[in-house]
Protein backbone atom coordinates (compact mmCIF):
# COMPACT_ATOMS: atom_id res chain seq x y z
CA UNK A 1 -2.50 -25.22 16.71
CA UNK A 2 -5.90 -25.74 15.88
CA UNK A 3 -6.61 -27.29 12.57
CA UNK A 4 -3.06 -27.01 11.85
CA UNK A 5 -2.55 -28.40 8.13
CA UNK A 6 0.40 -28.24 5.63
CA UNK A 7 0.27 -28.67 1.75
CA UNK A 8 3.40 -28.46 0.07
CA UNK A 9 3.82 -27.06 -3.04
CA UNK A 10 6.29 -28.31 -5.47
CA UNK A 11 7.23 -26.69 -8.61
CA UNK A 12 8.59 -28.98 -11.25
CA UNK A 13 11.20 -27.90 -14.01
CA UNK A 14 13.58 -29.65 -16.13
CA UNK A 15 17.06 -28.68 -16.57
CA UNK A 16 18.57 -29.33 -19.68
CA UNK A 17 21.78 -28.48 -21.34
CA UNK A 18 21.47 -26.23 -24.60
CA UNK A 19 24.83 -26.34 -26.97
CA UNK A 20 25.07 -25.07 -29.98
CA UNK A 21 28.38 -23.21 -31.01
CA UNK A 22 27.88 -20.58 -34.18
CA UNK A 23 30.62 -20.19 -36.84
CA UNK A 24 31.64 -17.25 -37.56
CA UNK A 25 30.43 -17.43 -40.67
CA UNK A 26 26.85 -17.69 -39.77
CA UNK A 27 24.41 -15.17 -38.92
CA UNK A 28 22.64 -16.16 -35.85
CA UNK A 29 19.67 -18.67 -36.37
CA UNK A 30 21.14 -19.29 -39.46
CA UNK A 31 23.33 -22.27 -40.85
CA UNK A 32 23.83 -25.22 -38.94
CA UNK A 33 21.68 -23.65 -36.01
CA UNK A 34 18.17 -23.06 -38.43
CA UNK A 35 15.43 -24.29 -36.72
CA UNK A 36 16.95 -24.83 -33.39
CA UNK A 37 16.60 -23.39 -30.08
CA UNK A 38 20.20 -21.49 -29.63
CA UNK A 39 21.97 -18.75 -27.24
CA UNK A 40 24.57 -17.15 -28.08
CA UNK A 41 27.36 -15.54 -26.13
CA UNK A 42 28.55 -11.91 -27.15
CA UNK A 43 32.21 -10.18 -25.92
CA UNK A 44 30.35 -9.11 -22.75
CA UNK A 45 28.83 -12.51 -22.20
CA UNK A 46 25.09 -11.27 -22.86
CA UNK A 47 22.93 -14.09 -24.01
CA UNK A 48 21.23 -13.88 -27.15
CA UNK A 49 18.28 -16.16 -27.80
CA UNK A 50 16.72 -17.30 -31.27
CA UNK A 51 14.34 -19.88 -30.92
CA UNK A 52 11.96 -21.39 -33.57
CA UNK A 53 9.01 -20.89 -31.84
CA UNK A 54 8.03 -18.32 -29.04
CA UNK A 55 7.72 -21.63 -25.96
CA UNK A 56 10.81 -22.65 -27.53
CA UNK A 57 12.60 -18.87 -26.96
CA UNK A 58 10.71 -18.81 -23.66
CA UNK A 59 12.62 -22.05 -22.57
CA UNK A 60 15.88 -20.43 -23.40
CA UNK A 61 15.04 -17.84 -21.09
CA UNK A 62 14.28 -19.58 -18.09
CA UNK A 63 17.63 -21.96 -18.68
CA UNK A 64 19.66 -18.68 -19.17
CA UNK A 65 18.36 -17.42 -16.25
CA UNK A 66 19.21 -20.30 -13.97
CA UNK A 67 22.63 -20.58 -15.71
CA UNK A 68 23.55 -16.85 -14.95
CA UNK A 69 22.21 -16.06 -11.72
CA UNK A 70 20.88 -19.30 -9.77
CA UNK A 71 20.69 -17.75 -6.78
CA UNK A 72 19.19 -14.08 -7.03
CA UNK A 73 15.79 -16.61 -9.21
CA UNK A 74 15.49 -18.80 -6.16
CA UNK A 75 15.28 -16.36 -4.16
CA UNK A 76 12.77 -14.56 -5.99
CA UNK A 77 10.34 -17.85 -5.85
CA UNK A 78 11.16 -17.85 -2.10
CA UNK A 79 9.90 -13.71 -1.41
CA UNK A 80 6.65 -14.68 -3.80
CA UNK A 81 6.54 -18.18 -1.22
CA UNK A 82 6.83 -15.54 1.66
CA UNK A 83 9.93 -16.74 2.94
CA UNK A 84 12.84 -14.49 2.29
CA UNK A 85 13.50 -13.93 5.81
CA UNK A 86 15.36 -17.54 5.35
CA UNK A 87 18.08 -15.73 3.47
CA UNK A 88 17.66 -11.71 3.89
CA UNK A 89 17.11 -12.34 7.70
CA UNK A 90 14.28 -10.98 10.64
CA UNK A 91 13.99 -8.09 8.76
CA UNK A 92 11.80 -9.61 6.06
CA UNK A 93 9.00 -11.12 8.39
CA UNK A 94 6.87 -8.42 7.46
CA UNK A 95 6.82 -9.40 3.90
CA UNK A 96 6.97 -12.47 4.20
CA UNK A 97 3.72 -12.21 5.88
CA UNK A 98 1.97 -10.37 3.22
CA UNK A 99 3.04 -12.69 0.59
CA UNK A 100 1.83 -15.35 2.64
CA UNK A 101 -1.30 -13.87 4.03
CA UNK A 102 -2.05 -13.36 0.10
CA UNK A 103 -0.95 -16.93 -0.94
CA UNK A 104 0.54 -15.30 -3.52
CA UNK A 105 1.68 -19.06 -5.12
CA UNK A 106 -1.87 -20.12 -4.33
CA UNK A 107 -3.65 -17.59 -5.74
CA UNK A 108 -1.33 -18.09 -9.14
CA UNK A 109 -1.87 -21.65 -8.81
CA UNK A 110 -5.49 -21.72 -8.33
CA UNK A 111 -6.24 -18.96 -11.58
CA UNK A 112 -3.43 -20.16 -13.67
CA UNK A 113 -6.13 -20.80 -15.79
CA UNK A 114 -7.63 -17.80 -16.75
CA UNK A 115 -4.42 -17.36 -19.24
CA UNK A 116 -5.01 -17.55 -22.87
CA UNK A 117 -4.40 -20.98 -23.48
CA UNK A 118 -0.38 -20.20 -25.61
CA UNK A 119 0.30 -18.01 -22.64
CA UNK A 120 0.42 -21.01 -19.99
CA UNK A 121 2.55 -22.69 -22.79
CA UNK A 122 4.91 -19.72 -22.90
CA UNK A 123 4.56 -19.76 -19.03
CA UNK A 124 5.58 -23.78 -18.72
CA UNK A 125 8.10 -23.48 -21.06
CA UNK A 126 9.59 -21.00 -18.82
CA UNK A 127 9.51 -22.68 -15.96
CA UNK A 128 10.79 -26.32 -17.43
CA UNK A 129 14.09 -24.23 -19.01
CA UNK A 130 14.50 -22.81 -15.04
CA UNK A 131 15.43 -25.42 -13.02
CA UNK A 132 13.90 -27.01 -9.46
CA UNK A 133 12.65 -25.74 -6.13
CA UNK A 134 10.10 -27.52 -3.30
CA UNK A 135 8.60 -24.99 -1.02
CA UNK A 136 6.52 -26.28 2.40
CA UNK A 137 3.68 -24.00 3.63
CA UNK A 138 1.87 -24.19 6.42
CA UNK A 139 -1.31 -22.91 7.23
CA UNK A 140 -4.25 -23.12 9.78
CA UNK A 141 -8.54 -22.10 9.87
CA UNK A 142 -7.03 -19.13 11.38
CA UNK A 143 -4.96 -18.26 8.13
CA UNK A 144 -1.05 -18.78 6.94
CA UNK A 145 1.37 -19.43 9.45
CA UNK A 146 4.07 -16.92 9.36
CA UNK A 147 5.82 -17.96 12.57
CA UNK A 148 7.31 -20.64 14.53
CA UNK A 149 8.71 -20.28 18.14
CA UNK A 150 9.47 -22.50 20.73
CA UNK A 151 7.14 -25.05 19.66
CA UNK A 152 4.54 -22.39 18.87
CA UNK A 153 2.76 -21.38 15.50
CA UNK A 154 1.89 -18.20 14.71
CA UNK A 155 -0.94 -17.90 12.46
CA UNK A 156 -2.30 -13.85 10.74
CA UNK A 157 -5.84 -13.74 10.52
CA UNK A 158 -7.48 -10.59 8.71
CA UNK A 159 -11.35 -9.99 8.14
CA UNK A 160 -10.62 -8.90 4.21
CA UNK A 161 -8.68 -12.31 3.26
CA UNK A 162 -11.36 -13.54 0.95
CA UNK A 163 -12.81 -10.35 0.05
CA UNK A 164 -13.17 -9.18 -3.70
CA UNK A 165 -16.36 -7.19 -4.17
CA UNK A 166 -15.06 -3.65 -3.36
CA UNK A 167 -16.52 -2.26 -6.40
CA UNK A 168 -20.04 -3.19 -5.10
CA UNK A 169 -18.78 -0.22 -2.16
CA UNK A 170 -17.70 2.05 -5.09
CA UNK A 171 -21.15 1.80 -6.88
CA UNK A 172 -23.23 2.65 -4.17
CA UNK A 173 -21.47 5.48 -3.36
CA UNK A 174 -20.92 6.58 -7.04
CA UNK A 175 -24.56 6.45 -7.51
CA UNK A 176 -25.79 7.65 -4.18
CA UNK A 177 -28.56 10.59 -4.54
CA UNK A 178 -27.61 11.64 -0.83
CA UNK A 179 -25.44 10.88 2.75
CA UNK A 180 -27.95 7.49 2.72
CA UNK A 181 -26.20 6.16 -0.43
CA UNK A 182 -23.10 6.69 1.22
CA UNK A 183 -23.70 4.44 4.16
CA UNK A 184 -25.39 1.71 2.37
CA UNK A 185 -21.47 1.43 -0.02
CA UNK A 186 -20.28 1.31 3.47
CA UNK A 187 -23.11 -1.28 4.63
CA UNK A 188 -21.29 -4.11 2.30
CA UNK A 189 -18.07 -3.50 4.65
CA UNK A 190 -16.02 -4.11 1.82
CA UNK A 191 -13.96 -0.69 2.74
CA UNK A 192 -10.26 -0.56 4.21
CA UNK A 193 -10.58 1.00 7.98
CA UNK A 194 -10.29 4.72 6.83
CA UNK A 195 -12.57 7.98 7.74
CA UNK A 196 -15.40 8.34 5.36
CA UNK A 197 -17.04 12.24 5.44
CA UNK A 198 -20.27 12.55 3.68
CA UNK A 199 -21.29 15.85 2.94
CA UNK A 200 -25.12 15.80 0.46
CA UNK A 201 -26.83 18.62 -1.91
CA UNK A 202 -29.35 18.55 0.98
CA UNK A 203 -26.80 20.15 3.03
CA UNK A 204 -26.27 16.99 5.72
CA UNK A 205 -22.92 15.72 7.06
CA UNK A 206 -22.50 12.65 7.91
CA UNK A 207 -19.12 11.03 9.33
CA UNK A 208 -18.38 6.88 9.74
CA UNK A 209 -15.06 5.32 10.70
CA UNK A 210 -15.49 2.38 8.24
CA UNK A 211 -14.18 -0.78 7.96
CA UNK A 212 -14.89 -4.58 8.42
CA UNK A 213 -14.26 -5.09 12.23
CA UNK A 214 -14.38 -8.98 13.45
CA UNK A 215 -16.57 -9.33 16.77
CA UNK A 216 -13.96 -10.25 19.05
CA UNK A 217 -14.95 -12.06 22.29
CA UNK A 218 -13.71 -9.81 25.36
CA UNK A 219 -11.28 -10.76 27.74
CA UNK A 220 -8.14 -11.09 25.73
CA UNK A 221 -5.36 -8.34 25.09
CA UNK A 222 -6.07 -8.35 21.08
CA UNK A 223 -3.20 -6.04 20.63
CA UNK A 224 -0.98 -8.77 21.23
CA UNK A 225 -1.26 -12.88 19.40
CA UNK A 226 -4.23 -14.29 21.24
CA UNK A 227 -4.70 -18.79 21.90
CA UNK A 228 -5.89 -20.05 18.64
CA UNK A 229 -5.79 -23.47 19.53
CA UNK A 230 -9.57 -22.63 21.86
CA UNK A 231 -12.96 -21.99 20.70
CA UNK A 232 -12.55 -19.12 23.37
CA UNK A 233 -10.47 -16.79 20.98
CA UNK A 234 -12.78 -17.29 17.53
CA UNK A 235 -14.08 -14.48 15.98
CA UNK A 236 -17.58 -14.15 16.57
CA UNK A 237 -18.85 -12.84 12.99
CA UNK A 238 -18.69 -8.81 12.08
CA UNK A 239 -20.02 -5.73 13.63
CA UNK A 240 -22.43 -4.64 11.19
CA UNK A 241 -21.30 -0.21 9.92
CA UNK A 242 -24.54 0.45 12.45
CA UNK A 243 -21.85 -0.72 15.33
CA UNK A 244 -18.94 1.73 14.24
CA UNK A 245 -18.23 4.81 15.27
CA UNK A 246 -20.35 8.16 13.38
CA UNK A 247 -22.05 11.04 13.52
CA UNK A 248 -24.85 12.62 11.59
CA UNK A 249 -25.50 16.26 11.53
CA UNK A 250 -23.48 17.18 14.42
CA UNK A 251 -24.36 20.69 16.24
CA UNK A 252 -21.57 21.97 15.69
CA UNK A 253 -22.21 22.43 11.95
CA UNK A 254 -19.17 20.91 10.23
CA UNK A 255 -16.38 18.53 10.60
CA UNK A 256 -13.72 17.79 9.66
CA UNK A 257 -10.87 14.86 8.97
CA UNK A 258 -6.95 14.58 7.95
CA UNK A 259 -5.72 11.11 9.42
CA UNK A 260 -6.85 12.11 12.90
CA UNK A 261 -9.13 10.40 15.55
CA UNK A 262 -12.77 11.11 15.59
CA UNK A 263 -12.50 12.71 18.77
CA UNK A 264 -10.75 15.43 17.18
CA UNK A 265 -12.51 16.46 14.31
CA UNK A 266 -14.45 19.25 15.97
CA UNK A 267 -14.61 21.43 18.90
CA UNK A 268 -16.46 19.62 22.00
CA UNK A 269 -16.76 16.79 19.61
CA UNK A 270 -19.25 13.90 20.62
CA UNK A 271 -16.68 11.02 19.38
CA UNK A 272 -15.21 9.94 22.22
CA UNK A 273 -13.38 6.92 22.88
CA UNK A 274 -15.35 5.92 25.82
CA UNK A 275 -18.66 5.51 24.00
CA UNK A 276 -17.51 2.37 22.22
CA UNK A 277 -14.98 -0.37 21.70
CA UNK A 278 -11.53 0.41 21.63
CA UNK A 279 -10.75 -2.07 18.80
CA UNK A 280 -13.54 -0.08 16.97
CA UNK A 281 -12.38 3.27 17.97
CA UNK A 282 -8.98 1.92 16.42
CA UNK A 283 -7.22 4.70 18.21
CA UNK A 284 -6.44 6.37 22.20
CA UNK A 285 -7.66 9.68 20.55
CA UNK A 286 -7.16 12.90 22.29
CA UNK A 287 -4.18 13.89 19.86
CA UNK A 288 -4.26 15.94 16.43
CA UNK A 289 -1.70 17.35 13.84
CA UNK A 290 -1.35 20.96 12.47
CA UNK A 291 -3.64 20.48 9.75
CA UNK A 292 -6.15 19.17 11.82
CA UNK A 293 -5.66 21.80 14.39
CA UNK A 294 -5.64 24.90 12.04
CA UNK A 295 -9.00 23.16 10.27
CA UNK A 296 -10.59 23.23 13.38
CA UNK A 297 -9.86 26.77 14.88
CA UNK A 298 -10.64 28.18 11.38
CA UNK A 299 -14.01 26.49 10.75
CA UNK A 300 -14.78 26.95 14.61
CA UNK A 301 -14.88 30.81 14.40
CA UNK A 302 -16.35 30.83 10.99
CA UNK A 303 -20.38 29.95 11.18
CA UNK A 304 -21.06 30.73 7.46
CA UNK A 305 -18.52 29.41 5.58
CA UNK A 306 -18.14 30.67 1.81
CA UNK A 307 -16.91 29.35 -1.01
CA UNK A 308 -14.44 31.85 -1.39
CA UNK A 309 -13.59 31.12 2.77
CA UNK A 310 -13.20 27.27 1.78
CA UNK A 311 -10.78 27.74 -1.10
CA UNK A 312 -8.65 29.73 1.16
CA UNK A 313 -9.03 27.51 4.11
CA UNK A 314 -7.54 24.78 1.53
CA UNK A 315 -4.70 26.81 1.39
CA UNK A 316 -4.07 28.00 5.19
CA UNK A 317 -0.73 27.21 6.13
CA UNK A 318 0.07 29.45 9.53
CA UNK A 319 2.41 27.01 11.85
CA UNK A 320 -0.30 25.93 15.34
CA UNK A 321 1.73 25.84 18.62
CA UNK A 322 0.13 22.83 20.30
């Protein structure tokens, strides 16, 4: 793999042995045990913590912790490292993948401090009374791996990795004085791939199938894990919102959208997957769903649609033989 680096992460903690036996005489915290760090074992073994201090208490908790149930805090470091398909099995890839795409200890790491300066005490203290764990990740310039087969890494590359200024999206659109304001939120292709309808005071419609696409070099089955270790296979930068698919004032007067393809939306619609890249289409079209369908036929035979009409459109529920 190209680029291929590791950085291990290692987590260090202290173990430590707390004993303190309470008379029972004593209230807890009180007597001999004033002023020390103590847990105490009721009938049902439940600890109970008193602690001078709140780093002190917050010790105690990590050490109970790691006394009671070892195993079940391991593993939750491991599915926050992204790799609890070591011990839950195949089934877990998935997430392990998110919390590795996400560098989830990384991303911790890296802000840590932001906390209020006693919370990262509180937060140490923790972690010293928990015990030990070393976890290896590797990643690449193409992103984390989260697979390795046969001698092969598998890296997972997305275009919204390093992406944090979604609200830039949500105040041009939240301040947009028509369907223009609309596309220029969409412009910053900060947006998850999703169907944006526009509709203005001016009475336009306007319909984009957003999203930040990577410019993918053609040739390659990108449905399927592509060579990473060849200049061949790099993204070439992003299509700008001009290259996805949309419409503007279609002539059929109105359109409209419930998790379908664009090709879809209307009768005779002009959205066809042939006019454009099937990575930007994002779908084989040519299929709909009942809502979709009944939406259609109703707004089809309807040329001046009331308000009254739309509020019982909304509410349309006849079953569409397909």
């Amino acid at each position: 793999m190209n680029a291929l680096k590791w950085k291990t992460a290692i987590i260090y903690l202290a173990l430590i042995t707390l004993v303190s036996v309470a008379s029972p005489a004593d209230l807890p915290g009180s007597g001999g045990d004033s002023g020390k760090t103590v847990v105490y074992r009721d009938t049902w073994g439940v600890p109970h913590i008193y602690a001078p201090t709140v780093e002190a208490g917050m010790y105690a908790i990590g050490w109970t912790q790691a006394e009671d149930r070892p195993e079940e805090l391991l593993k939750n470091f491991m599915r926050a490292m992204g790799e609890s398909a070591s011990f839950d099995g195949p089934g877990e890839i998935q997430s392990d993948m998110v919390s590795r795409l996400w560098d989830h200890y990384g991303t911790s790491k890296k802000y840590f401090d932001r906390n209020r300066p006693e919370i990262r005490d509180q937060i140490k203290a923790y972690v010293k009374g928990a015990g030990e764990r070393k976890i290896t990740i590797w990643s690449s310039h193409h992103g984390p791996i989260v697979a390795m087969r046969e001698g092969k890494a598998y890296a997972a590359k997305i275009s919204y990795a390093d992406e944090v200024q979604i609200s830039e999206a949500w105040h041009e659109f939240n301040m947009a004085l028509d369907y223009r304001g609309a596309i220029k939120g969409m412009d910053t292709q900060q947006l998850f791939p999703q169907n944006v309808m526009v509709a203005d005071t001016s009475g336009n419609i306007y319909y984009q199938r957003t999203g930040r696409v990577p410019r993918r070099p053609s040739g390659y089955d990108w449905s399927k894990p592509v060579d990473g270790s060849t200049s061949a296979t790099e993204w070439q930068g992003l299509h700008p919102a001009s290259d996805h698919v949309q419409v503007l004032n279609p002539p059929q007067g109105y359109m409209q959208n419930c998790n379908i393809p664009p090709d879809v939306m209307m009768v005779d619609s002009p959205l066809t997957p042939d006019k454009t890249l099937s990575y930007l289409y994002g779908s084989s079209g040519g299929y709909t769903n009942q809502r979709g369908a009944r939406a259609v036929e109703l707004l089809h035979a309807d040329s001046s649609v009331t308000i009254e009409d739309a509020q019982d459109y909304a509410v349309d529920v006849p079953s569409i033989r397909r």
